[in-house]
C-alpha atoms as a PDB file:
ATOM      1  CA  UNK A   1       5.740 -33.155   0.893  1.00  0.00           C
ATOM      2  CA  UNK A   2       7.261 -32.657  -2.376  1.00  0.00           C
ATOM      3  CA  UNK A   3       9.191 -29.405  -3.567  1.00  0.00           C
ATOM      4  CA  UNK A   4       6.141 -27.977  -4.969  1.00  0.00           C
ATOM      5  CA  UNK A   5       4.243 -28.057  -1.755  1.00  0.00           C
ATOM      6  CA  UNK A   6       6.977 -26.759  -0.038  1.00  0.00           C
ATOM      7  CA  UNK A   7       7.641 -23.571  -2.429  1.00  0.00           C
ATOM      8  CA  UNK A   8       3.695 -23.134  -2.150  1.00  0.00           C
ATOM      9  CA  UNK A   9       3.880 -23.034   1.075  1.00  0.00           C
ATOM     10  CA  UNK A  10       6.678 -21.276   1.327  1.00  0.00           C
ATOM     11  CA  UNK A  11       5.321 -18.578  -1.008  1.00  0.00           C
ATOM     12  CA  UNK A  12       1.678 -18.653   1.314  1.00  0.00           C
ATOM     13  CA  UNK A  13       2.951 -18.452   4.903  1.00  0.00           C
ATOM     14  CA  UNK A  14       7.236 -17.297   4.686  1.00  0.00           C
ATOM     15  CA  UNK A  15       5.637 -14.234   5.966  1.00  0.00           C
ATOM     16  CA  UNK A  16       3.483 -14.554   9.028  1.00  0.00           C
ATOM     17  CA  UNK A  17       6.386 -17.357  10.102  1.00  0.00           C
ATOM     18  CA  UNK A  18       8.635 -14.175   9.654  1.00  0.00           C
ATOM     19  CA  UNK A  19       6.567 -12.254  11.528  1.00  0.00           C
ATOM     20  CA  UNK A  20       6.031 -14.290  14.219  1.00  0.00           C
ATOM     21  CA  UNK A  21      10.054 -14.987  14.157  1.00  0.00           C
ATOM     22  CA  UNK A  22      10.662 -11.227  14.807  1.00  0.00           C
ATOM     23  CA  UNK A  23       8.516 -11.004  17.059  1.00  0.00           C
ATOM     24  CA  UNK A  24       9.581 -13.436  19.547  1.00  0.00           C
ATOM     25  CA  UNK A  25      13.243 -12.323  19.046  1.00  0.00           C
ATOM     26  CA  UNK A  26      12.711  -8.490  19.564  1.00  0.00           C
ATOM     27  CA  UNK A  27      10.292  -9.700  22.403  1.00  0.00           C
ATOM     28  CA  UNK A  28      13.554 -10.947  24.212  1.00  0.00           C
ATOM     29  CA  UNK A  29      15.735  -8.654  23.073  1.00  0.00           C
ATOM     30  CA  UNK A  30      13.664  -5.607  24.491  1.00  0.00           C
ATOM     31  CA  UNK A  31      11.098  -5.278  27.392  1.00  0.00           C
ATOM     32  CA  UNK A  32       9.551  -2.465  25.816  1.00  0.00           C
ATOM     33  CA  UNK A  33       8.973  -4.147  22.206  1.00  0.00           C
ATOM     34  CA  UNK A  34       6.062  -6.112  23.552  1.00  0.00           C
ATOM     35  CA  UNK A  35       3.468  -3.592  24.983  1.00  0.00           C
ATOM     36  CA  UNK A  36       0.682  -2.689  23.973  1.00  0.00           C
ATOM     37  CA  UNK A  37       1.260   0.922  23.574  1.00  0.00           C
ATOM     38  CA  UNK A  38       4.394   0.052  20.797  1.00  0.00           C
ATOM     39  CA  UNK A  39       2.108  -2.579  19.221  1.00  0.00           C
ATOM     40  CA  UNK A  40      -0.293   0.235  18.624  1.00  0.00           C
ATOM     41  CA  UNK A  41       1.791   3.001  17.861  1.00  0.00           C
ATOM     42  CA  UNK A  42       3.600   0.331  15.103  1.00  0.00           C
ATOM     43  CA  UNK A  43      -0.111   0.052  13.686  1.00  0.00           C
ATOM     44  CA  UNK A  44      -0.965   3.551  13.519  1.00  0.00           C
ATOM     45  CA  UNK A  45       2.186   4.554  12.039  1.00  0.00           C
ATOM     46  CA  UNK A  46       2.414   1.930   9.521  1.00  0.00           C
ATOM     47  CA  UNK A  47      -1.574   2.023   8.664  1.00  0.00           C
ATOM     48  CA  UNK A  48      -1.461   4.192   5.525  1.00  0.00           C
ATOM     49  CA  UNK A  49       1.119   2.449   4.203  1.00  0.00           C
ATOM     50  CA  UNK A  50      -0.848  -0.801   4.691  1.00  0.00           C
ATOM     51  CA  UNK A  51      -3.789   0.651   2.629  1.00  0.00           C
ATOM     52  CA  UNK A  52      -1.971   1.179  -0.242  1.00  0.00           C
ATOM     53  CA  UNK A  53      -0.885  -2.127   0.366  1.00  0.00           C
ATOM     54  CA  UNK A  54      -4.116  -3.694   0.091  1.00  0.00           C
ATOM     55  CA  UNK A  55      -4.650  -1.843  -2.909  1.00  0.00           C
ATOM     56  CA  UNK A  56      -1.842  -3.051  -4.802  1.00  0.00           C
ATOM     57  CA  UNK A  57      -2.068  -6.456  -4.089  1.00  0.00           C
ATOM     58  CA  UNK A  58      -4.874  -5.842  -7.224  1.00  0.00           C
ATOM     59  CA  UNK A  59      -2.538  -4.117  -9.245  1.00  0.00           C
ATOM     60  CA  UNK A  60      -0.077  -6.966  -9.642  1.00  0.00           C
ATOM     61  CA  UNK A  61      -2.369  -9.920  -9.152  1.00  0.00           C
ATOM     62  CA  UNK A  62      -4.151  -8.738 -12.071  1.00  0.00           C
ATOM     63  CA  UNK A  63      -0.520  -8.375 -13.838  1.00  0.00           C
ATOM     64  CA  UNK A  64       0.518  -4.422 -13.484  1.00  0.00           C
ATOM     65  CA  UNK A  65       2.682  -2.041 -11.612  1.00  0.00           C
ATOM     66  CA  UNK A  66       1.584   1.004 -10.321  1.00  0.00           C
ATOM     67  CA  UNK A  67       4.658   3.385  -9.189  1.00  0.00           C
ATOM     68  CA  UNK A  68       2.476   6.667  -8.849  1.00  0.00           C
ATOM     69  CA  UNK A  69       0.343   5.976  -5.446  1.00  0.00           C
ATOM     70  CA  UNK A  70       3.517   8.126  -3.839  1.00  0.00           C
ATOM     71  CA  UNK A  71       3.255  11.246  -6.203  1.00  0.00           C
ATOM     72  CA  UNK A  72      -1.358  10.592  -5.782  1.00  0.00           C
ATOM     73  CA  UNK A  73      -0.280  10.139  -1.710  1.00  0.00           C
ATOM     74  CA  UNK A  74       1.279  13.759  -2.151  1.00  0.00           C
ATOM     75  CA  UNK A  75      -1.876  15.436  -4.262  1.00  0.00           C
ATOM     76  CA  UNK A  76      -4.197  14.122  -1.656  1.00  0.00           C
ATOM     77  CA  UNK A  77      -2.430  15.216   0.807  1.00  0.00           C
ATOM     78  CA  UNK A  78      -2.037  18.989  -0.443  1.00  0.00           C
ATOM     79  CA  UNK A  79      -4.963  19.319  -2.060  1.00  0.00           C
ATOM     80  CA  UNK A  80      -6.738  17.786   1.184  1.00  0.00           C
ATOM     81  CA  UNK A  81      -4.878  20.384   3.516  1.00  0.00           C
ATOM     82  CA  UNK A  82      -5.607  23.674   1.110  1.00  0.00           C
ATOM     83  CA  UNK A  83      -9.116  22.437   0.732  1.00  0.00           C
ATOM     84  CA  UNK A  84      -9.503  22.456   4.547  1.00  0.00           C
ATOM     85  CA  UNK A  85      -7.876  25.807   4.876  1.00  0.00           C
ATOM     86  CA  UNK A  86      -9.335  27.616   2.484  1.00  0.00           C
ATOM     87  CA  UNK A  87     -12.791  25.712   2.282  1.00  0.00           C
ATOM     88  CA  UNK A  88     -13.887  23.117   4.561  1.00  0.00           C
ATOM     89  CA  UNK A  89     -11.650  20.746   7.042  1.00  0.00           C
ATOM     90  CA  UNK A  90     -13.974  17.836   6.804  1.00  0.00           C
ATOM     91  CA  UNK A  91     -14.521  18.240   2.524  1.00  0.00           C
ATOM     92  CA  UNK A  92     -10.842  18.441   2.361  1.00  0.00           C
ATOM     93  CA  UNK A  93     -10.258  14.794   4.168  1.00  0.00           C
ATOM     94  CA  UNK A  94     -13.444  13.849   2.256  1.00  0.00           C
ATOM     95  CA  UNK A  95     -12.115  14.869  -0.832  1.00  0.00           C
ATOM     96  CA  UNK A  96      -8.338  13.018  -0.965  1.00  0.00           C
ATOM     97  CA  UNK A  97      -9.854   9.974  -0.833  1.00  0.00           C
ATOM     98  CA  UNK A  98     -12.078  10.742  -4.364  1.00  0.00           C
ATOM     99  CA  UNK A  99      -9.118  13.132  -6.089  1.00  0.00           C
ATOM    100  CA  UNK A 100      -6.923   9.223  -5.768  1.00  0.00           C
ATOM    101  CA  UNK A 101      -9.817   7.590  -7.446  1.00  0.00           C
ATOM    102  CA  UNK A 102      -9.648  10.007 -10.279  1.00  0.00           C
ATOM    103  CA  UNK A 103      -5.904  10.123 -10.435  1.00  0.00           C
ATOM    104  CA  UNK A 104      -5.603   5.991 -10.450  1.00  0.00           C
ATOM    105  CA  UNK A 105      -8.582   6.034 -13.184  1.00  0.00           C
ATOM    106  CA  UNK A 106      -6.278   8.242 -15.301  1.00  0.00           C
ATOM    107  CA  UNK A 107      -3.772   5.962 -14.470  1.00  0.00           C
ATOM    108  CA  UNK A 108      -5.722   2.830 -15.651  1.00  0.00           C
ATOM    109  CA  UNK A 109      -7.103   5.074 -18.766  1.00  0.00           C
ATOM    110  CA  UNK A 110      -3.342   5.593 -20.134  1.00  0.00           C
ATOM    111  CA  UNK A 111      -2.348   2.666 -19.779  1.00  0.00           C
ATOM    112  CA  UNK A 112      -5.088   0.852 -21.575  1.00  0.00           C
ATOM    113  CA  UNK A 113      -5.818   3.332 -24.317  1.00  0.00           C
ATOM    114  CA  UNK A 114      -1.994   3.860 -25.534  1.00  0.00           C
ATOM    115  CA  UNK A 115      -1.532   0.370 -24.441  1.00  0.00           C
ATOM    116  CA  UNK A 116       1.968   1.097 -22.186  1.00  0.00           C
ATOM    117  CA  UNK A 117       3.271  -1.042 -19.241  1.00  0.00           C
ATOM    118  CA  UNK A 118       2.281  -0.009 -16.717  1.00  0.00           C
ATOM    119  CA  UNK A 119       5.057   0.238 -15.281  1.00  0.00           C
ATOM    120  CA  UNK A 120       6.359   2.827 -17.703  1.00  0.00           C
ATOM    121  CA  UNK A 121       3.068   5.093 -17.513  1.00  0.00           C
ATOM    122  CA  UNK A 122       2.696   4.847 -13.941  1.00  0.00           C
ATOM    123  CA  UNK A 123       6.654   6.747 -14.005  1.00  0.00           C
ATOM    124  CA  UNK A 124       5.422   8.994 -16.418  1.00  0.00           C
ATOM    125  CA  UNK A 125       1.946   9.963 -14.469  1.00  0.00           C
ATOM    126  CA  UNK A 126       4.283  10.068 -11.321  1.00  0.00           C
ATOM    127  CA  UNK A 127       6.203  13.199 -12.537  1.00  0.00           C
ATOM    128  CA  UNK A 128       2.935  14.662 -13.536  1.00  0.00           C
ATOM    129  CA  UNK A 129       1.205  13.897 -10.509  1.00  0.00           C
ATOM    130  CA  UNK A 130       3.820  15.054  -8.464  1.00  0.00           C
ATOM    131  CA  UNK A 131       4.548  18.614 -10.267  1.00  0.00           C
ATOM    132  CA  UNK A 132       1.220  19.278  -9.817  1.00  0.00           C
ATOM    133  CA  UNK A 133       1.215  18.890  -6.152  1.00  0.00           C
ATOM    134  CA  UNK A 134       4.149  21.293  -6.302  1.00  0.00           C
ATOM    135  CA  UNK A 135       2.280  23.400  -8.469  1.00  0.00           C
ATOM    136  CA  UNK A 136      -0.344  23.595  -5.969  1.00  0.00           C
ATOM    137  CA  UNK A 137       0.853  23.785  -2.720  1.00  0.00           C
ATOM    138  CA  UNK A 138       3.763  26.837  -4.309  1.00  0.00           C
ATOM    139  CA  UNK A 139       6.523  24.433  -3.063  1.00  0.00           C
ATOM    140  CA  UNK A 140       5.526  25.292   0.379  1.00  0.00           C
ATOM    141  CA  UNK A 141       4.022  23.099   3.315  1.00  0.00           C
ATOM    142  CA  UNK A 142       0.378  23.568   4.129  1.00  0.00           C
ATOM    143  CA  UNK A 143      -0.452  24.152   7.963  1.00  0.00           C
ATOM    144  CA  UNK A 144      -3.642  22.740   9.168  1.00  0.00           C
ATOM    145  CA  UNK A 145      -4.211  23.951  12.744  1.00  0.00           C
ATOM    146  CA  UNK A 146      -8.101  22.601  13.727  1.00  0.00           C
ATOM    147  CA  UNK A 147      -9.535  20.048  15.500  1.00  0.00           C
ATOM    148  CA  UNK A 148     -12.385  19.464  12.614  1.00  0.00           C
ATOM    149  CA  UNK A 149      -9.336  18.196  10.575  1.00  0.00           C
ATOM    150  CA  UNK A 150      -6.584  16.728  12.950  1.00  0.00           C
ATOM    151  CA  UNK A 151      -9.392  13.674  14.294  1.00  0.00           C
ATOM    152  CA  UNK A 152      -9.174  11.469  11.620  1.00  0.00           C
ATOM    153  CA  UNK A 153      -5.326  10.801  12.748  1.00  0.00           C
ATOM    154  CA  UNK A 154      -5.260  11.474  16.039  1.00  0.00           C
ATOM    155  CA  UNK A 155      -7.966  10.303  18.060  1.00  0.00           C
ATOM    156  CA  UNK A 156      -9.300   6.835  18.828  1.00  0.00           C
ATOM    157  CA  UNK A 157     -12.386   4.537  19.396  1.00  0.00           C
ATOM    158  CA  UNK A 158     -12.006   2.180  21.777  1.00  0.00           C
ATOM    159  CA  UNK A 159      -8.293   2.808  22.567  1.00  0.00           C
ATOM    160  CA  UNK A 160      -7.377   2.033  19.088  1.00  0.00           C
ATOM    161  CA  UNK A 161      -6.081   4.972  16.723  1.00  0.00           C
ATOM    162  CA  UNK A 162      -9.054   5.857  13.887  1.00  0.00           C
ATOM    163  CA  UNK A 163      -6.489   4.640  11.266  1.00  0.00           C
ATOM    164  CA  UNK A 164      -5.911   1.182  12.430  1.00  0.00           C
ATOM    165  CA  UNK A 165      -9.887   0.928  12.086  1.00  0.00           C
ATOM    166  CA  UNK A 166     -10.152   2.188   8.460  1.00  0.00           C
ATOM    167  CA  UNK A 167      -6.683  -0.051   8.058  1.00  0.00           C
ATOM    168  CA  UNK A 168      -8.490  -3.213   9.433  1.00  0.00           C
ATOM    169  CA  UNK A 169     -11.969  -2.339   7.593  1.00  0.00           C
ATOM    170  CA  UNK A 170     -10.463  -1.646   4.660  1.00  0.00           C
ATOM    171  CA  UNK A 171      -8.659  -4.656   4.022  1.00  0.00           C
ATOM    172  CA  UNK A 172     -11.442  -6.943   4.899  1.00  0.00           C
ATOM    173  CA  UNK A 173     -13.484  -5.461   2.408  1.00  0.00           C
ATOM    174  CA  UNK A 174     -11.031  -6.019  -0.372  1.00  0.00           C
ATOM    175  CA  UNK A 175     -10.342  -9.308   0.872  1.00  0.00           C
ATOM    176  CA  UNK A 176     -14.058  -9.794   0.337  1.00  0.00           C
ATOM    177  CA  UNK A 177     -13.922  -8.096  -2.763  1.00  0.00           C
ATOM    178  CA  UNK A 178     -11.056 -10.264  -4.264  1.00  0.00           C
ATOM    179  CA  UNK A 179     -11.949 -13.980  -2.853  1.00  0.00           C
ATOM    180  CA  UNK A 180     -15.716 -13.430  -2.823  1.00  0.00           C
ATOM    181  CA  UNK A 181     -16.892 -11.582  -6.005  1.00  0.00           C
ATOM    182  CA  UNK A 182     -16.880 -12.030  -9.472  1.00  0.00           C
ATOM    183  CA  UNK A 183     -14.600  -9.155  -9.858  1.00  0.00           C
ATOM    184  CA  UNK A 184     -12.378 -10.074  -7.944  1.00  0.00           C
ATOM    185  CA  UNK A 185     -11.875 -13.555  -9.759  1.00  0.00           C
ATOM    186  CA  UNK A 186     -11.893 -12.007 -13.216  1.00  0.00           C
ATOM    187  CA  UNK A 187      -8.724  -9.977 -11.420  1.00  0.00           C
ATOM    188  CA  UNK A 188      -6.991 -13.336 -10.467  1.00  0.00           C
ATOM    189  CA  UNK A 189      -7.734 -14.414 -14.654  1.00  0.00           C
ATOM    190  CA  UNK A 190      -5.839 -11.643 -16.057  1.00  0.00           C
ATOM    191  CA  UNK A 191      -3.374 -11.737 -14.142  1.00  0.00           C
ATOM    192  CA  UNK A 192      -3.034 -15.220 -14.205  1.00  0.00           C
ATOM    193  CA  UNK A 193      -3.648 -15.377 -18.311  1.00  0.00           C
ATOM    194  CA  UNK A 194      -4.744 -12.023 -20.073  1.00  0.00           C
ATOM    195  CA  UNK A 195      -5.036 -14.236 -23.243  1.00  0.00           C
ATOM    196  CA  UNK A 196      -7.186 -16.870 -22.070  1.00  0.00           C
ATOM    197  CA  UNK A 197      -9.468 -14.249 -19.849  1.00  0.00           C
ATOM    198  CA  UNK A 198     -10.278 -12.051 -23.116  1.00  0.00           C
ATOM    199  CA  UNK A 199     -11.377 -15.262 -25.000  1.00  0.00           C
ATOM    200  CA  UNK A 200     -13.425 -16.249 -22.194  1.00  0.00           C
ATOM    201  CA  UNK A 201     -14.951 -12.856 -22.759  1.00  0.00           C
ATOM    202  CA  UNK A 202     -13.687 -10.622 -19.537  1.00  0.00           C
ATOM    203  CA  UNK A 203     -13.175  -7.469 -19.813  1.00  0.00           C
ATOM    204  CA  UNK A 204      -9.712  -7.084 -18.989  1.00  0.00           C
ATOM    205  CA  UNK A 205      -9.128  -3.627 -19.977  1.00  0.00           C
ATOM    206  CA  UNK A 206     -11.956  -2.417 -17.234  1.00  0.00           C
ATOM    207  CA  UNK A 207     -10.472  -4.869 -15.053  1.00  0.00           C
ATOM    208  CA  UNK A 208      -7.349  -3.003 -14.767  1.00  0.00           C
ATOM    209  CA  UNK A 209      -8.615   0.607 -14.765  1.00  0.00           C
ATOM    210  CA  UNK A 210     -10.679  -0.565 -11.713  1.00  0.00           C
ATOM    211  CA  UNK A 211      -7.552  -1.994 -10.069  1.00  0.00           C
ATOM    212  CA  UNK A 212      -5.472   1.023 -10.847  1.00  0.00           C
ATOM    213  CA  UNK A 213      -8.590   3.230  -9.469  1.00  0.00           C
ATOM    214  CA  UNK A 214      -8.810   1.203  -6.866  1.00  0.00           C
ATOM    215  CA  UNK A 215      -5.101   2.279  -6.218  1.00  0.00           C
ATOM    216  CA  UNK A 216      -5.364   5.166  -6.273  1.00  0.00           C
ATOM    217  CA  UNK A 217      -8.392   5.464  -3.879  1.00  0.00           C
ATOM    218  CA  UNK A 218      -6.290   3.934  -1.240  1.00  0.00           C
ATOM    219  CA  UNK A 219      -3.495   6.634  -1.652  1.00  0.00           C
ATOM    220  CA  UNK A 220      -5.714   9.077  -1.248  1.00  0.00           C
ATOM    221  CA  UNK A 221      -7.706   7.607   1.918  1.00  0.00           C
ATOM    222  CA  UNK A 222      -3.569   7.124   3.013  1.00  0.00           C
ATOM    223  CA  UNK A 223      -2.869  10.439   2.383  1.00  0.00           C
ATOM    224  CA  UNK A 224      -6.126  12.187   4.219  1.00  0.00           C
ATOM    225  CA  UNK A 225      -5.171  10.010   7.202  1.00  0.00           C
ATOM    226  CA  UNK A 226      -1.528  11.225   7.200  1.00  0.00           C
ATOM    227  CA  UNK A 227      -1.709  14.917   6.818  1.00  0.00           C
ATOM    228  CA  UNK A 228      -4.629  14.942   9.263  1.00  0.00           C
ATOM    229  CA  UNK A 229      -2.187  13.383  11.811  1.00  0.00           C
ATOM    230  CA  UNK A 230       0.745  15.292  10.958  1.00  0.00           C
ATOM    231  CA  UNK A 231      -1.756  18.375  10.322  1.00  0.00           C
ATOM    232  CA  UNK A 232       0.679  19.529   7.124  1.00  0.00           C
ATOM    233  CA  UNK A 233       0.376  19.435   3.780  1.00  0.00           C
ATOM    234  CA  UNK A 234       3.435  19.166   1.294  1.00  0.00           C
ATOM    235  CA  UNK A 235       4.281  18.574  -2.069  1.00  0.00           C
ATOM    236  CA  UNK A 236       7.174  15.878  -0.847  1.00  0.00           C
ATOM    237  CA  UNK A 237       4.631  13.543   1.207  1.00  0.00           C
ATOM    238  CA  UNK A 238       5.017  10.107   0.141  1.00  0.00           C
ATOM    239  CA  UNK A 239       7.997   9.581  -1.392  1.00  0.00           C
ATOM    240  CA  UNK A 240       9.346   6.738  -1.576  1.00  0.00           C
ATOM    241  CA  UNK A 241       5.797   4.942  -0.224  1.00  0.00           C
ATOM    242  CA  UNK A 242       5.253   3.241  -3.594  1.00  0.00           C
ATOM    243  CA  UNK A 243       8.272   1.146  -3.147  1.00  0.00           C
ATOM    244  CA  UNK A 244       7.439   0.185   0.205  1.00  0.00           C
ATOM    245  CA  UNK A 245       3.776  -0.779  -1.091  1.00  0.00           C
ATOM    246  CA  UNK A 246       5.182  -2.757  -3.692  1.00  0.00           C
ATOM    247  CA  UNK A 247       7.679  -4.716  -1.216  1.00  0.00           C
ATOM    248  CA  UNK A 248       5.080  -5.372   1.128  1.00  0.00           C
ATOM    249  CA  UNK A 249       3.261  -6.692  -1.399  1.00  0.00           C
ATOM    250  CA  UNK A 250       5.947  -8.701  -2.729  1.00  0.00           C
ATOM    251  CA  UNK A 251       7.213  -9.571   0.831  1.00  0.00           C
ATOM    252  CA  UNK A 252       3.622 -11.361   1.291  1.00  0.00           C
ATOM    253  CA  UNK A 253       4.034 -13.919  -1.283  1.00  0.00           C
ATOM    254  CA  UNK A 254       1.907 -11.794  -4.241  1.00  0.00           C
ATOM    255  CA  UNK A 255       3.411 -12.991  -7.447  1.00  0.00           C
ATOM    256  CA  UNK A 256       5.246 -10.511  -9.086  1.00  0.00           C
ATOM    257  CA  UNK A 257       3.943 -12.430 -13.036  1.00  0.00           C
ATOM    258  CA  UNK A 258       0.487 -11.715 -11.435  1.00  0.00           C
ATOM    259  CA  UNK A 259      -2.403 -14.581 -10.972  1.00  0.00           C
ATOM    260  CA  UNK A 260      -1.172 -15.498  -7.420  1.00  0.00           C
ATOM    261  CA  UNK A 261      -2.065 -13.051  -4.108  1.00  0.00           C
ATOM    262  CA  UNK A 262      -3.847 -12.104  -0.909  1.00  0.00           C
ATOM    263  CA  UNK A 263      -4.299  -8.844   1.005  1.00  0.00           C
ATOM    264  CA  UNK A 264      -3.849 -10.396   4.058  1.00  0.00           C
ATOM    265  CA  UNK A 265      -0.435 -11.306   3.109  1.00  0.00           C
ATOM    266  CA  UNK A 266       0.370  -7.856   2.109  1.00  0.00           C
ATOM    267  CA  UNK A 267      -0.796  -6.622   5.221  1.00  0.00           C
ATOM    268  CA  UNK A 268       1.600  -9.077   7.037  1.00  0.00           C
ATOM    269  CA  UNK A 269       4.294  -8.010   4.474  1.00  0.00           C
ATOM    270  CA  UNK A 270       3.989  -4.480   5.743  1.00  0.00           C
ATOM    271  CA  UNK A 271       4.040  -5.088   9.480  1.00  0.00           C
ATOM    272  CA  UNK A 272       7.129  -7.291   9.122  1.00  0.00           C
ATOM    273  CA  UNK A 273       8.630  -3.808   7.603  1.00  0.00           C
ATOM    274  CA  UNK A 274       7.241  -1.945   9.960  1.00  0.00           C
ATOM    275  CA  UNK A 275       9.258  -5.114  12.495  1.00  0.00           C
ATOM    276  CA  UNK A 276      12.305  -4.846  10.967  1.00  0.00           C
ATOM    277  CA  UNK A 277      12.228  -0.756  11.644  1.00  0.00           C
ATOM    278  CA  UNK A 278      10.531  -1.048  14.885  1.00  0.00           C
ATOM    279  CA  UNK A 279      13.713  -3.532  16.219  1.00  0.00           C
ATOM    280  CA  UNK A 280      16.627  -1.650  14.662  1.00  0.00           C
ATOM    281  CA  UNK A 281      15.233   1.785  16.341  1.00  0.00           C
ATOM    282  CA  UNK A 282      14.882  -0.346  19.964  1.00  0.00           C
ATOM    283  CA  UNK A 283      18.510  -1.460  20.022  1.00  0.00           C
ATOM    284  CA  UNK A 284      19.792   1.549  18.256  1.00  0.00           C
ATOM    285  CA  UNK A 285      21.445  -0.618  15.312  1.00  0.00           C
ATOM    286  CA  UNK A 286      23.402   0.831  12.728  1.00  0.00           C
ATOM    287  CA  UNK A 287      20.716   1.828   9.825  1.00  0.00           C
ATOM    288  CA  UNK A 288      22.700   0.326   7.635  1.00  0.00           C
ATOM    289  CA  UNK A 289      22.294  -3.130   9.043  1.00  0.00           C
ATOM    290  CA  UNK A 290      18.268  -2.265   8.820  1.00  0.00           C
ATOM    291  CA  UNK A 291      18.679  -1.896   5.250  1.00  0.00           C
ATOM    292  CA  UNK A 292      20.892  -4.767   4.369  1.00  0.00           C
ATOM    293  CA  UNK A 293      18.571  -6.705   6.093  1.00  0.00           C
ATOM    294  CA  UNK A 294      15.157  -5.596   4.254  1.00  0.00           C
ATOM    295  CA  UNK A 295      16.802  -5.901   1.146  1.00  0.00           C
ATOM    296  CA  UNK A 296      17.877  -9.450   1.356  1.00  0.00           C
ATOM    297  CA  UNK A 297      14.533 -10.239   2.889  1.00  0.00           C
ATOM    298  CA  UNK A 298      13.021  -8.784   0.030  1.00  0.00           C
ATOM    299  CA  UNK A 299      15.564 -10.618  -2.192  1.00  0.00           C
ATOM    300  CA  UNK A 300      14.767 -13.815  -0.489  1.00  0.00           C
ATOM    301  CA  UNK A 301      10.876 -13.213  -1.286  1.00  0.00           C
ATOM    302  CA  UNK A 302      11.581 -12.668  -4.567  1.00  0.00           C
ATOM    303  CA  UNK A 303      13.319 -15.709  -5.160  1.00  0.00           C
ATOM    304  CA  UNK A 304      10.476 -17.808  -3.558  1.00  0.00           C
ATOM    305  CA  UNK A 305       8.086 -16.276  -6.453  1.00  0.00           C
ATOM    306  CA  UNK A 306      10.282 -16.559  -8.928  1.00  0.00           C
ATOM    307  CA  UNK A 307      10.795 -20.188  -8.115  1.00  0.00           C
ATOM    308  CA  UNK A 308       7.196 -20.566  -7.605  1.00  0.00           C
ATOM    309  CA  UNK A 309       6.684 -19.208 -10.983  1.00  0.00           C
ATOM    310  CA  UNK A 310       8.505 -21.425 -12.460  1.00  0.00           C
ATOM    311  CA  UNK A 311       7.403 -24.782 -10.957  1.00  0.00           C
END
């Protein structure tokens, strides 16, 4: 096997035999890692993030960056809890889900029409995004008390929380979506070479709105699943979420030059987080230690694009 297969490889798998790694260590480390209850209760907690995950594996396969889906997790999430106080419970978990499509279309939308990176816009939008959530909720959390909106993250079908369904169903359809459908190959051509896809006649500009809506959708659906479990809206939900997205994705072998990516890798990417937490809680570590380690694990996947890249 020659060093290309290997960083291919590498760059394809690293993270389930990561995964896998972890969990065979904290297995023996712990008697109450591996139960079923703390395998479940790792899923649920880590589902929304996973989402936004899935999402963003589109963003940067098709070549962009989106680092508002924290400040859109925080509008859904207020706007979803004053909706169900002062309206309806159910429109107001309906309605996070569509308020992150709109808010990810603006996203796409700026950065396509003032031609920005995206990476710059997405800050800029951010601020925005997040001052209006402020703006809305008076700087003050949001109490939900009612069973018509605490179900969607609380109770569960089959002994498995509601949002490690919609976690599961969700990323199966954009796996579909992105290996299956024409869309989802024209995303893997701009990403891959934005030149060569616009003189093969793609679209690329729609292309990336619809990834950034599609962004922005899942923050919202994230956030409407959150603040129904936690029954409380606030203007400072999700901070800090857009990083862990974007590490995930990275973490799962998604190129960070775009063209190169799979959901189910960013899915993995986020439970080996979710691992990493998980273990240092069990044996009490130092939180430091948890840090250090992410970040060189991070570092580490980095490097294997980056080398990838350049092969």
């Amino acid at each position: 096997m020659n060093q290309f297969a290997i960083a291919r490889f590498l760059q394809s798998y690293a993270v389930l035999i990561m995964v896998v790694v972890l969990i065979v260590v904290l297995s023996t480390m712990s008697d109450s890692f591996l139960t079923v209850r703390n395998l479940l209760n790792i899923l649920n907690q880590n589902a929304p993030l996973a989402i936004m995950a899935s999402a963003m594996t589109l963003v940067i396969i098709a070549g962009g960056f989106d680092l508002s889906v924290g400040a859109i997790f925080a509008m859904g999430a207020v706007c979803s809890a004053w909706i169900a106080l002062h309206v309806n419970p159910f429109l107001g978990l309906a309605l996070a889900p569509l308020i992150g499509l709109g808010l990810g279309t603006v996203n796409g939308l700026v950065i396509t029409m003032l031609r920005v990176h995206s990476f710059l816009a997405t800050i800029a939008t951010s601020l925005i995004f997040k001052g209006i959530a402020i703006v809305i909720s008076d700087g003050r959390l949001i109490p939900v008390r009612m069973a018509e909106f605490t179900w969607l993250g609380r109770e569960k079908i089959a002994g498995v929380f509601n949002a490690v369904w919609i976690m599961l169903i969700f990323a199966v359809i954009l796996t579909f979506v992105l290996n299956r459908t024409t869309f989802g190959r024209k995303v893997f051509s701009v990403g891959g070479n934005e030149e060569a896809a616009i003189l093969s006649g793609i679209r690329t500009d729609r292309i990336k709105i619809a990834t950034f809506a599609l962004a922005g959708f899942a923050a919202g659906l994230a956030s409407a699943i959150a603040v129904s479990r936690v029954s409380l809206g606030q203007a400072s939900a999700g901070t800090g979420m857009e990083l862990q997205a974007i590490a995930a994705v990275i973490l799962g072998g998604t190129s960070i030059y775009g063209g190169v990516g799979a959901v189910w890798r960013s899915v993995a990417g986020v439970l080996l987080l979710a691992l990493i937490n998980n273990g240092f809680n069990i044996l009490n570590a130092d939180p430091f230690y948890r840090d250090l380690t992410t970040g060189l694990v991070i570092l580490a996947a980095i490097g294997i694009s980056a080398g990838g890249k350049r092969r």
